[in-house]
N, C-alpha and C. Protein backbone atom coordinates (compact mmCIF):
# COMPACT_ATOMS: atom_id res chain seq x y z
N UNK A 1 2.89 -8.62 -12.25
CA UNK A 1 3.15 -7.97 -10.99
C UNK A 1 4.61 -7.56 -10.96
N UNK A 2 4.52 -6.44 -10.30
CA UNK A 2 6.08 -5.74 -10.65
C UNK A 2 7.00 -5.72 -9.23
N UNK A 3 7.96 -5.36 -9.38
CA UNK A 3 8.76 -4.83 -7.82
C UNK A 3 8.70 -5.88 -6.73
N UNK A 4 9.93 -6.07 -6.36
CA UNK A 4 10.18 -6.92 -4.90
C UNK A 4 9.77 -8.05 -4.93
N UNK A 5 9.87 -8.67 -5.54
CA UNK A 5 9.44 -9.98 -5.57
C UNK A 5 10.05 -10.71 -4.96
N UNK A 6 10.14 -12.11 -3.53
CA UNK A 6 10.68 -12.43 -2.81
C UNK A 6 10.28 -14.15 -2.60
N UNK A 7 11.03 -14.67 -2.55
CA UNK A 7 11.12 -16.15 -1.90
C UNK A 7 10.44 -16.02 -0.59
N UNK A 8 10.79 -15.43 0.29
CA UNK A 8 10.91 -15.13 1.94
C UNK A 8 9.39 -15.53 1.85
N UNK A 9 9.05 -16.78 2.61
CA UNK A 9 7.72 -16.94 2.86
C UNK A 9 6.79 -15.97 4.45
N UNK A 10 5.68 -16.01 3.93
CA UNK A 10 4.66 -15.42 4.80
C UNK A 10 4.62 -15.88 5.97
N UNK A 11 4.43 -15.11 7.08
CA UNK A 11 4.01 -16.15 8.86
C UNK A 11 2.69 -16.40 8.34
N UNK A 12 2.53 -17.95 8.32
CA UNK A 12 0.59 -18.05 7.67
C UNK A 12 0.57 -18.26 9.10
N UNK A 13 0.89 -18.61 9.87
CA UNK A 13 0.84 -19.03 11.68
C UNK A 13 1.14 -18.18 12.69
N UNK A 14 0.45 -17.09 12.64
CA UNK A 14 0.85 -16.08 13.25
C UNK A 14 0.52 -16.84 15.43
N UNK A 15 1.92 -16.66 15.79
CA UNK A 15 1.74 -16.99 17.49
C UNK A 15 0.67 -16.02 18.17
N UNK A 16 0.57 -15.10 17.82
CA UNK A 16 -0.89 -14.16 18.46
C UNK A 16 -2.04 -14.67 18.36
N UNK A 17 -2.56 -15.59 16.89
CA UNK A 17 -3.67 -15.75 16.88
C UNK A 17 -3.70 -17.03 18.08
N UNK A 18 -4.61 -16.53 19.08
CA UNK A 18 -4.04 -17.65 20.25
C UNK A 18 -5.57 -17.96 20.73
N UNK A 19 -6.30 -17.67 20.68
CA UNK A 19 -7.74 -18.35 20.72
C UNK A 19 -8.56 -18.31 19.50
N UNK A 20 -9.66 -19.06 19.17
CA UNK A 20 -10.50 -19.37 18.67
C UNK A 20 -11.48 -18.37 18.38
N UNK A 21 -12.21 -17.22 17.07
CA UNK A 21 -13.16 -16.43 17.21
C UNK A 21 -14.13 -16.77 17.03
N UNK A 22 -14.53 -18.13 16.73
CA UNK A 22 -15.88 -18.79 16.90
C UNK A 22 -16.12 -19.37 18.36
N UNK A 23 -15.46 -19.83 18.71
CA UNK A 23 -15.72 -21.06 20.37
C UNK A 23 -14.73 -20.66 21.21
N UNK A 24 -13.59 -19.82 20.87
CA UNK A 24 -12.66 -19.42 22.20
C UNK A 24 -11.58 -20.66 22.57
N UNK A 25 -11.93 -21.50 22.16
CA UNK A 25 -10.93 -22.52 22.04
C UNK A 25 -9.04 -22.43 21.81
N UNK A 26 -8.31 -22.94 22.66
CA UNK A 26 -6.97 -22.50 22.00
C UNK A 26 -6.34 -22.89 21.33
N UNK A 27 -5.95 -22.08 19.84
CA UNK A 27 -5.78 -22.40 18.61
C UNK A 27 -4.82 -23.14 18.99
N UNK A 28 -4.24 -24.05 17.84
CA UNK A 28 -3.20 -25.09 17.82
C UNK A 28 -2.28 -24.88 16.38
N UNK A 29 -1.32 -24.83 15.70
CA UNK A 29 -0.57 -24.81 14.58
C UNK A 29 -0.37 -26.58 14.10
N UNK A 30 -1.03 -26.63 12.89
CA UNK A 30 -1.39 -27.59 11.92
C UNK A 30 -1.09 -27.27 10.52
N UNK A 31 -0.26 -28.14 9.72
CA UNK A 31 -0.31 -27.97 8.50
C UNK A 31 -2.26 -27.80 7.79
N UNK A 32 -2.37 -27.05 6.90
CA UNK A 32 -3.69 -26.86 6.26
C UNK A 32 -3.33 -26.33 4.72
N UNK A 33 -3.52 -27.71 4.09
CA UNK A 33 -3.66 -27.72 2.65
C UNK A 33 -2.06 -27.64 2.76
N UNK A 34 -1.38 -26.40 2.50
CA UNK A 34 0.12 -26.85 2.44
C UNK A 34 1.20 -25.70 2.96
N UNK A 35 0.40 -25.44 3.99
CA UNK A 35 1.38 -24.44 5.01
C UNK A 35 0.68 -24.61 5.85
N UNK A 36 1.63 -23.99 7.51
CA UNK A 36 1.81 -24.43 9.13
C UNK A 36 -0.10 -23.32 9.22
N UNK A 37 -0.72 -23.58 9.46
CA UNK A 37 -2.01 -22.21 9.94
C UNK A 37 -2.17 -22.74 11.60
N UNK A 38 -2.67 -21.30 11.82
CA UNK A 38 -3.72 -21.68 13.32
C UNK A 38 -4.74 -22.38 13.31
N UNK A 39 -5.35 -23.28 13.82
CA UNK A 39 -6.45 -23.85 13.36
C UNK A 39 -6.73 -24.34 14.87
N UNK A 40 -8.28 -24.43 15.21
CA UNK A 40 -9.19 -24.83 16.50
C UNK A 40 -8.77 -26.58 16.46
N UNK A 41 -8.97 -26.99 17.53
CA UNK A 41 -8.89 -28.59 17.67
C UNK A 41 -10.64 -28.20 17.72
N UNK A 42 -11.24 -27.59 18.35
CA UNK A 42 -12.80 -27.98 18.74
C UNK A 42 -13.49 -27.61 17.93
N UNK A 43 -13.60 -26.55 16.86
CA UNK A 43 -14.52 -26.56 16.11
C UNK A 43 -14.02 -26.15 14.80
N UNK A 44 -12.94 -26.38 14.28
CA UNK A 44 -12.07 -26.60 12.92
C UNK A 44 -12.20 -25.47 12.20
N UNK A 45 -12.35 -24.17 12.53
CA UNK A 45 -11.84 -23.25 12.28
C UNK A 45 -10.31 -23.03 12.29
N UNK A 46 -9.90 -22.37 10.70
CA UNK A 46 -8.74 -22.05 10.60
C UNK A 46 -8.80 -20.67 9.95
N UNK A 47 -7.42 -20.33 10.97
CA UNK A 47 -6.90 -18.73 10.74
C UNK A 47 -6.28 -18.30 9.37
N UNK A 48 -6.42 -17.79 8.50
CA UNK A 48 -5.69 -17.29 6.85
C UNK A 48 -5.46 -15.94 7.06
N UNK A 49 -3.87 -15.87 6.96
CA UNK A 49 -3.62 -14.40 6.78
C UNK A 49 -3.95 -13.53 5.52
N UNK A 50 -4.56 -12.51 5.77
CA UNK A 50 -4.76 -11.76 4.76
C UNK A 50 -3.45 -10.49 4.37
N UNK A 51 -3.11 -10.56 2.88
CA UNK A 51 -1.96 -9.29 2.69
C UNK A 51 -2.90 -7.95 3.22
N UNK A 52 -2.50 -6.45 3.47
CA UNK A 52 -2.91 -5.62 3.31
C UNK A 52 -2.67 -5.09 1.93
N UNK A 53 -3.82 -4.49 1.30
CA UNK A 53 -3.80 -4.07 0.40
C UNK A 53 -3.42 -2.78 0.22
N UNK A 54 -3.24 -2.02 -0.19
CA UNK A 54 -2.59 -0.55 -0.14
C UNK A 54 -2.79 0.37 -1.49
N UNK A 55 -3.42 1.45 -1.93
CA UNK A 55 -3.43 2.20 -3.33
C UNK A 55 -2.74 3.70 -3.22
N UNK A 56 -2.47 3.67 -4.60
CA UNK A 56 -1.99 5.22 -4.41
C UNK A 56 -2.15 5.46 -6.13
N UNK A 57 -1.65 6.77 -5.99
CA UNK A 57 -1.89 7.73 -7.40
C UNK A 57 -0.88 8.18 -7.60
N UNK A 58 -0.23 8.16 -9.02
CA UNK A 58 0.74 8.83 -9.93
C UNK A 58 -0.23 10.15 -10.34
N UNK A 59 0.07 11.24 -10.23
CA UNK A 59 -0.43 12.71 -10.85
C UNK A 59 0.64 13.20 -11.74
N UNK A 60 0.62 13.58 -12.92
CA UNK A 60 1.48 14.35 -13.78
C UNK A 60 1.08 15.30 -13.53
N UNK A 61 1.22 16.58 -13.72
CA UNK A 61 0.88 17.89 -14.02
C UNK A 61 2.09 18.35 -14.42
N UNK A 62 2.03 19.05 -15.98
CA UNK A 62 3.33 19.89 -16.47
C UNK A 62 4.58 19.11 -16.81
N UNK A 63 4.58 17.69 -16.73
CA UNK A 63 5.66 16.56 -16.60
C UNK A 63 6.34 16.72 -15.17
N UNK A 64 5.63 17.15 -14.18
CA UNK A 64 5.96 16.94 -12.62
C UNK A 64 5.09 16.19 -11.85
N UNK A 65 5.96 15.41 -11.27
CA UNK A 65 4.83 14.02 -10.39
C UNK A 65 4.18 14.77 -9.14
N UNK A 66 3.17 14.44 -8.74
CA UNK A 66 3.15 14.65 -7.19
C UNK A 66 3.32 13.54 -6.38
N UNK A 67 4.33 14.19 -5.38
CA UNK A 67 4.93 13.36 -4.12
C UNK A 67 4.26 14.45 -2.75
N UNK A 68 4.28 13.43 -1.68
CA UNK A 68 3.93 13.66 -0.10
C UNK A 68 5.74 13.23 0.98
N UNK A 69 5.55 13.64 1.86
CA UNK A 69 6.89 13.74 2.32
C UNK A 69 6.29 12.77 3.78
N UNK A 70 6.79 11.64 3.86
CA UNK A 70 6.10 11.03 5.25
C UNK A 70 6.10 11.47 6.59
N UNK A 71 5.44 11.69 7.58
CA UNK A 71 5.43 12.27 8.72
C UNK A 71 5.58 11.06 9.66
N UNK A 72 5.33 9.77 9.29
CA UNK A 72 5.48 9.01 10.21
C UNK A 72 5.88 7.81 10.26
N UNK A 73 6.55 6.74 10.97
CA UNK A 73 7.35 5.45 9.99
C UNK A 73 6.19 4.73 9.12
N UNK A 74 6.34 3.99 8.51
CA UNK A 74 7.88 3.39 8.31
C UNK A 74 8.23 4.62 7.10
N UNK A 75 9.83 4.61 6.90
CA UNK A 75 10.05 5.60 5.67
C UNK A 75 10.16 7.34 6.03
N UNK A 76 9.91 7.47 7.53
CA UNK A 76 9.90 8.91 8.16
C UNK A 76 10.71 9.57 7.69
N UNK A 77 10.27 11.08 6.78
CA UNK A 77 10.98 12.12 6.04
C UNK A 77 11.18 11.39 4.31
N UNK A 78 10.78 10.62 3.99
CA UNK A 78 11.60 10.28 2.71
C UNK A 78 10.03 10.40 2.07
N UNK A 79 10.26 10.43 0.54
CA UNK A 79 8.81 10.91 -0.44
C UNK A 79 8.56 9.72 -0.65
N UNK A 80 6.81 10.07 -0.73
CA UNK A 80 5.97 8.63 -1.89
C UNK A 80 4.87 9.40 -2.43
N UNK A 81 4.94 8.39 -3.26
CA UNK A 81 3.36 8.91 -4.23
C UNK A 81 1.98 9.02 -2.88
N UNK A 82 1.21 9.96 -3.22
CA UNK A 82 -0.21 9.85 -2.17
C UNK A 82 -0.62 8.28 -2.12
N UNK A 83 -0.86 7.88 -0.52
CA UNK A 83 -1.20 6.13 -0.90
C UNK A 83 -1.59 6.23 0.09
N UNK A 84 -2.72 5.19 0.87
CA UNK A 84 -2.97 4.34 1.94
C UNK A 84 -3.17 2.79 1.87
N UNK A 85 -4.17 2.47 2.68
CA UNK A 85 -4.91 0.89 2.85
C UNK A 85 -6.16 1.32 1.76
N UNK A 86 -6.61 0.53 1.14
CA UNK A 86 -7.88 0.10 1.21
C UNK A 86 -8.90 -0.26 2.72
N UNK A 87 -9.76 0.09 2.85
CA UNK A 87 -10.74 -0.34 3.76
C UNK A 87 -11.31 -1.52 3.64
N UNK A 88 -11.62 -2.27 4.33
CA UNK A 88 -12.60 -3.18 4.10
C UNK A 88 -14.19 -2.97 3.42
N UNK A 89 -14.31 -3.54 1.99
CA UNK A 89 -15.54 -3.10 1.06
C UNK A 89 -15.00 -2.11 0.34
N UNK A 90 -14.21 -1.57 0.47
CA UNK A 90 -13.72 -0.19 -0.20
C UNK A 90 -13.89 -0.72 -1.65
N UNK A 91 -14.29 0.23 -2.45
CA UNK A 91 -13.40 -0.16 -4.32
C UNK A 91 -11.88 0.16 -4.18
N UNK A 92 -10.70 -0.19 -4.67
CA UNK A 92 -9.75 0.05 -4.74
C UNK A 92 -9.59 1.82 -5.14
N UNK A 93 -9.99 1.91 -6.10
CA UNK A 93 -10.19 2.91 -6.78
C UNK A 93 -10.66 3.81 -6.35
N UNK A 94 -11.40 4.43 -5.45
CA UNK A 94 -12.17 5.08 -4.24
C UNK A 94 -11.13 5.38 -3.41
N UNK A 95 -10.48 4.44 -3.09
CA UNK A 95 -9.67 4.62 -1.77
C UNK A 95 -8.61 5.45 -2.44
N UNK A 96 -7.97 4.95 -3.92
CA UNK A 96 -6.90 6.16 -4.33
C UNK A 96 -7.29 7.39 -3.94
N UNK A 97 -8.73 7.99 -4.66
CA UNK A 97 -8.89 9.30 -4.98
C UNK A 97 -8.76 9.89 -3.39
N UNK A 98 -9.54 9.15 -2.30
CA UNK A 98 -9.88 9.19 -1.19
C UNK A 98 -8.50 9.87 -0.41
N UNK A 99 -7.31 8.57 -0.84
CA UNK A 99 -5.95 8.85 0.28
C UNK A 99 -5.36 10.26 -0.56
N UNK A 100 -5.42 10.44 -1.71
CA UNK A 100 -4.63 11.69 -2.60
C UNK A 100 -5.45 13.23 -2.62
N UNK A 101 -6.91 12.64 -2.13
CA UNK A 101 -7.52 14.22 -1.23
C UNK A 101 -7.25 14.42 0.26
N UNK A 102 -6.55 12.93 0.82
CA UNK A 102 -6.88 13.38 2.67
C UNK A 102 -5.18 13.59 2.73
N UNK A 103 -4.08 13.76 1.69
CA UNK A 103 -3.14 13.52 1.89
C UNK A 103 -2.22 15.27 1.21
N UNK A 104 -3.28 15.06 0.03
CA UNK A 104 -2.76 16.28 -0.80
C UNK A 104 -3.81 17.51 -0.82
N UNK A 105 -5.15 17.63 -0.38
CA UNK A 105 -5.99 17.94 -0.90
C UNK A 105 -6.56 18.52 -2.10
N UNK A 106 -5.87 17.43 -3.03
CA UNK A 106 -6.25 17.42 -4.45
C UNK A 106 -7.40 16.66 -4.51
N UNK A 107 -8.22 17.06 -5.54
CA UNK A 107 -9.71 16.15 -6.18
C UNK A 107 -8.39 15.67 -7.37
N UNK A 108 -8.62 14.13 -7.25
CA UNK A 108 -8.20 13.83 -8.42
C UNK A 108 -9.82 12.85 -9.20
N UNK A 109 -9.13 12.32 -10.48
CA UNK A 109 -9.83 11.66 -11.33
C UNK A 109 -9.18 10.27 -11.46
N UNK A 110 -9.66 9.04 -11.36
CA UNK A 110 -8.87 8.13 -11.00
C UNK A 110 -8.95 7.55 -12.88
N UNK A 111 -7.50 7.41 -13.84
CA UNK A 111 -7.84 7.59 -15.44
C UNK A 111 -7.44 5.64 -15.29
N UNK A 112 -6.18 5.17 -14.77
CA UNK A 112 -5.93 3.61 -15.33
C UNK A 112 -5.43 2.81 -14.00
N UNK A 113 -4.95 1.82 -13.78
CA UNK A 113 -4.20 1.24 -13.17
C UNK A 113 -2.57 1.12 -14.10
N UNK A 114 -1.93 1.51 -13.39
CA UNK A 114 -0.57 1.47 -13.59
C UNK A 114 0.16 0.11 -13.81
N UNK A 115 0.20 -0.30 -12.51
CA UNK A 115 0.61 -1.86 -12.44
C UNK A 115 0.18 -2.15 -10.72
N UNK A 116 0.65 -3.56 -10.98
CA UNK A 116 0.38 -3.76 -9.44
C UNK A 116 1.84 -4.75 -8.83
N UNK A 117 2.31 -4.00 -7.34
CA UNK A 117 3.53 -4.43 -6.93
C UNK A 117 3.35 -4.80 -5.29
N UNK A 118 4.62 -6.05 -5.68
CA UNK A 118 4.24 -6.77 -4.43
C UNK A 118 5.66 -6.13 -3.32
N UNK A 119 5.42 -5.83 -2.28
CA UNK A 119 6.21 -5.06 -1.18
C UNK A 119 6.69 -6.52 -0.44
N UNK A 120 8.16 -6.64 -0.10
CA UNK A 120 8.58 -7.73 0.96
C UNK A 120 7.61 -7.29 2.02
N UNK A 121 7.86 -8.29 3.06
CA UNK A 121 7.49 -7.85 4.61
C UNK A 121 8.03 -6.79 5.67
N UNK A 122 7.61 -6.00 5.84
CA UNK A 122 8.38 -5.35 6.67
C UNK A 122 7.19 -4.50 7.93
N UNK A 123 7.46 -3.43 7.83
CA UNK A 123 6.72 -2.73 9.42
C UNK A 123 6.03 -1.72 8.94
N UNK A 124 4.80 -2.15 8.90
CA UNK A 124 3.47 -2.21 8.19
C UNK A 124 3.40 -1.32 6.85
N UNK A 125 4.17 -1.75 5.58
CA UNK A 125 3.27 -1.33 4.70
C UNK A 125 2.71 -2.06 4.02
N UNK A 126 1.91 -1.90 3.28
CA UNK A 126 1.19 -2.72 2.38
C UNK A 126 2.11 -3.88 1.70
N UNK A 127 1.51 -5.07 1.42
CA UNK A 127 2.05 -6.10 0.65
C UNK A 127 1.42 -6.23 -0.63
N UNK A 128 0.70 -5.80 -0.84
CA UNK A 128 -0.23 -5.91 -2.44
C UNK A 128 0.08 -4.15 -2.70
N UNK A 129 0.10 -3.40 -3.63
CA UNK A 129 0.22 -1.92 -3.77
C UNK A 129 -0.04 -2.05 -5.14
N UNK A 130 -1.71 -1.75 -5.44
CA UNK A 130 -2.01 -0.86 -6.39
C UNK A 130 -2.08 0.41 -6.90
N UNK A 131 -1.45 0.65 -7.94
CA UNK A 131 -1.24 2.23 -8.59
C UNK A 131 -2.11 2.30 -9.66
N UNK A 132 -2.65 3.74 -9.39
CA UNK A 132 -3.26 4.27 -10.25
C UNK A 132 -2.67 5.52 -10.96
N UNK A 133 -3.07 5.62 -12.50
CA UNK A 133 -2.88 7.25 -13.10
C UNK A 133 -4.30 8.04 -12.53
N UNK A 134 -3.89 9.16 -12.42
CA UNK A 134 -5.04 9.85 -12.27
C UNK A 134 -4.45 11.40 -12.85
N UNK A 135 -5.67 12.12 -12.85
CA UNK A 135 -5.24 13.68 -13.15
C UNK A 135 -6.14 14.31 -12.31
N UNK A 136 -4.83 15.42 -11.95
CA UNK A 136 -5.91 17.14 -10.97
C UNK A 136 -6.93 17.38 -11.54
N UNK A 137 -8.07 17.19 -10.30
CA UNK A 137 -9.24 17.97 -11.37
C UNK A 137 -9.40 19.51 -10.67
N UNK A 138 -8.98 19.59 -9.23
CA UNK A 138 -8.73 20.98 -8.33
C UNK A 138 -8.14 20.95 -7.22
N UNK A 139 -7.22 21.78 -7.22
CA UNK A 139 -6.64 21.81 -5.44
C UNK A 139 -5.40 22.42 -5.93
N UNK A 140 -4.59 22.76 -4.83
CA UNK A 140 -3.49 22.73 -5.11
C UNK A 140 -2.84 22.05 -3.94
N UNK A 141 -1.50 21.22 -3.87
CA UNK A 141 -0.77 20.45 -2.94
C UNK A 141 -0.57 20.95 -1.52
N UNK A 142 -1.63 20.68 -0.57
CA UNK A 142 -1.69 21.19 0.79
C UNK A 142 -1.05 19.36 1.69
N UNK A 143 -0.19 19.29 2.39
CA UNK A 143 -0.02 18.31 3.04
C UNK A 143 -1.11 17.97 4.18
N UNK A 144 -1.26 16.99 4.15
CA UNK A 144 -2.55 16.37 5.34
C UNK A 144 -2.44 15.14 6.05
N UNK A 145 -3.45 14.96 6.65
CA UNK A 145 -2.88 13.47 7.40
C UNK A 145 -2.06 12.89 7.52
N UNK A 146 -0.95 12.36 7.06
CA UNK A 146 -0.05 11.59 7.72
C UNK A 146 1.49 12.08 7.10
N UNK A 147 1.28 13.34 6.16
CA UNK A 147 2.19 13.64 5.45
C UNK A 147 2.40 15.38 5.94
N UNK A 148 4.14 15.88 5.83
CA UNK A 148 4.19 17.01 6.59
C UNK A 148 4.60 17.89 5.21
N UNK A 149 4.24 17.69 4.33
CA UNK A 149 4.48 18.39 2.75
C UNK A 149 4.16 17.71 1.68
N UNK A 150 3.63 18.48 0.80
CA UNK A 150 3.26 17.97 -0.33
C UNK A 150 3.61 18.77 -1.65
N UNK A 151 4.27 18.03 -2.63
CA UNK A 151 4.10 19.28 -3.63
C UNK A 151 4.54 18.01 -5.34
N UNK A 152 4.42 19.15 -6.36
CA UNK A 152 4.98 18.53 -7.49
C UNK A 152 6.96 18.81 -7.97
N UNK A 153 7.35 17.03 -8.06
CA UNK A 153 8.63 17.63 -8.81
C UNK A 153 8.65 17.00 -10.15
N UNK A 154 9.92 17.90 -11.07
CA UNK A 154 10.26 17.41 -11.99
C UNK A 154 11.01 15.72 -11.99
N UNK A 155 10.68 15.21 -12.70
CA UNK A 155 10.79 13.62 -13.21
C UNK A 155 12.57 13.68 -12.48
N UNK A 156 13.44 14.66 -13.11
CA UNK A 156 14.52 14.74 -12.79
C UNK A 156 14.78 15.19 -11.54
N UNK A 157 14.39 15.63 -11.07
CA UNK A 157 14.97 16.23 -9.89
C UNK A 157 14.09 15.79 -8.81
N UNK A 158 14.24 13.98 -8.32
CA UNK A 158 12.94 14.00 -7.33
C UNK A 158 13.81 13.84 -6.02
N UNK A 159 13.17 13.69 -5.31
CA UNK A 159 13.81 13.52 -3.59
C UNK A 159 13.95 12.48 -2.87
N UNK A 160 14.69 11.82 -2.16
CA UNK A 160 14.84 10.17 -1.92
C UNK A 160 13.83 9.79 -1.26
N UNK A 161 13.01 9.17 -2.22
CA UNK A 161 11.70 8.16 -2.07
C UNK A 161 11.75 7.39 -1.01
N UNK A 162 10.72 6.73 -0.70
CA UNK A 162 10.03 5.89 0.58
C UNK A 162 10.13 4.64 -0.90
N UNK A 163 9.77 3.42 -0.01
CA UNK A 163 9.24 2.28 -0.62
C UNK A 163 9.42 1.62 -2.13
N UNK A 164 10.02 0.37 -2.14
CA UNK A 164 10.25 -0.24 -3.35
C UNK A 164 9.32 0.01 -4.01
N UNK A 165 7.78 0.31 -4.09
CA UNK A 165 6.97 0.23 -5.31
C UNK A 165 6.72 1.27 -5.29
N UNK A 166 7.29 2.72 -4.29
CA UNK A 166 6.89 3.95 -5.12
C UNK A 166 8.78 4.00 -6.44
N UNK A 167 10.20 3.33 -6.00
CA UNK A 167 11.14 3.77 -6.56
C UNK A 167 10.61 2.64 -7.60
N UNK A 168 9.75 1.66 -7.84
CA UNK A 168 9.40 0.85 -9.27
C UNK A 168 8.84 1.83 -10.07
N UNK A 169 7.60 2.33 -9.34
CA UNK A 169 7.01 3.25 -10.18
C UNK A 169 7.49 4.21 -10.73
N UNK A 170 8.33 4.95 -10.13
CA UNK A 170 9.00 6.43 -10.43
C UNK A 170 9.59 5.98 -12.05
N UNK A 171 10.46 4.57 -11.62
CA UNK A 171 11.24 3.91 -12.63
C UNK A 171 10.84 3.84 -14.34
N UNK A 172 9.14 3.14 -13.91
CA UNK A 172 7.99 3.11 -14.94
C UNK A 172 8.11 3.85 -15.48
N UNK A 173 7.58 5.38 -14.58
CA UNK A 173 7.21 6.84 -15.15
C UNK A 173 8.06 7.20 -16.03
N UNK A 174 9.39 7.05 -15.50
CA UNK A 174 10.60 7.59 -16.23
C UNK A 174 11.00 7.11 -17.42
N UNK A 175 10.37 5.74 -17.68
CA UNK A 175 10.98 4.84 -18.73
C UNK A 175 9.57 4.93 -19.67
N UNK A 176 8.45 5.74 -19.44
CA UNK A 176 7.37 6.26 -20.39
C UNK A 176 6.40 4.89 -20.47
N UNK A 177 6.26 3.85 -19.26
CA UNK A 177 5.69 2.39 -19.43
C UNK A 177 3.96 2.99 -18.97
């Protein structure tokens, strides 16, 4: 696992989770196994935070990457590779091709996994971020959903990136990994 790697532990005890989704009961904070969780006094249900998962796609074409320009925080105006969440049930892999047509309206081909990088905490992006290679199979770079431009640059000449695991990746790309 690549990028950002951090000491800074997780809230496993989040103060919101404040009732019970089995019995309604009001949760209580208890060590469980070996961190603080929410957990029921009445019917021993305990709360586990889940990371969000997050994918995106590296595209070459011509030795130029495609980047999206963000329209909205976190990272507002600065580039990343096409990415979202995963869905719940989603394949990882689905969701790449998925966020890099609703983002770029490119059809891509989803070819490897790149690597996989872990994001500190911050205001909401993903904490798990899987990358994929993929290649254009048609489109050309139309910006969409959550992005106000889209296009391909040269390796050299890119534009100040969004997010530690799109500037890991770029890093990768550049270093031929």
């Amino acid at each position: 696992m690549s990028a950002g790697t951090t000491s800074e532990s997780p809230d496993t005890a989040p103060a919101w989770v404040a009732f019970c989704p089995r019995c309604a009961s009001p949760m209580r904070t208890r060590f469980v196994v070996d961190k603080p969780r929410r957990a029921c006094p009445a019917c021993g249900y305990v709360y586990f935070t889940d990371p969000k998962v997050g994918v995106g796609v590296a595209v070459l074409d011509d030795g130029k990457l495609l980047l999206v320009r963000r329209a909205r925080n976190p990272e507002r105006g600065k580039w990343s590779l096409p990415a979202g969440f995963v869905d719940q049930g989603e394949d990882p892999g689905v969701a790449a091709a998925r966020e890099a047509l609703e983002e770029t309206g490119l059809v891509v081909a989803i070819d490897s996994v790149i690597d996989v990088y872990f994001n500190p905490p911050d205001q909401g992006s993903a904490s798990i971020f899987i990358l994929y290679r993929a290649t254009r199979i048609e489109g050309e770079p139309v910006a969409g959903d959550d992005a106000d431009a889209a296009g391909f640059f040269g390796l050299d000449q890119l534009p100040e990136l969004a997010f530690a695991s799109t500037r890991a990746a770029v890093a990768q790309l550049l270093h031929g990994q």
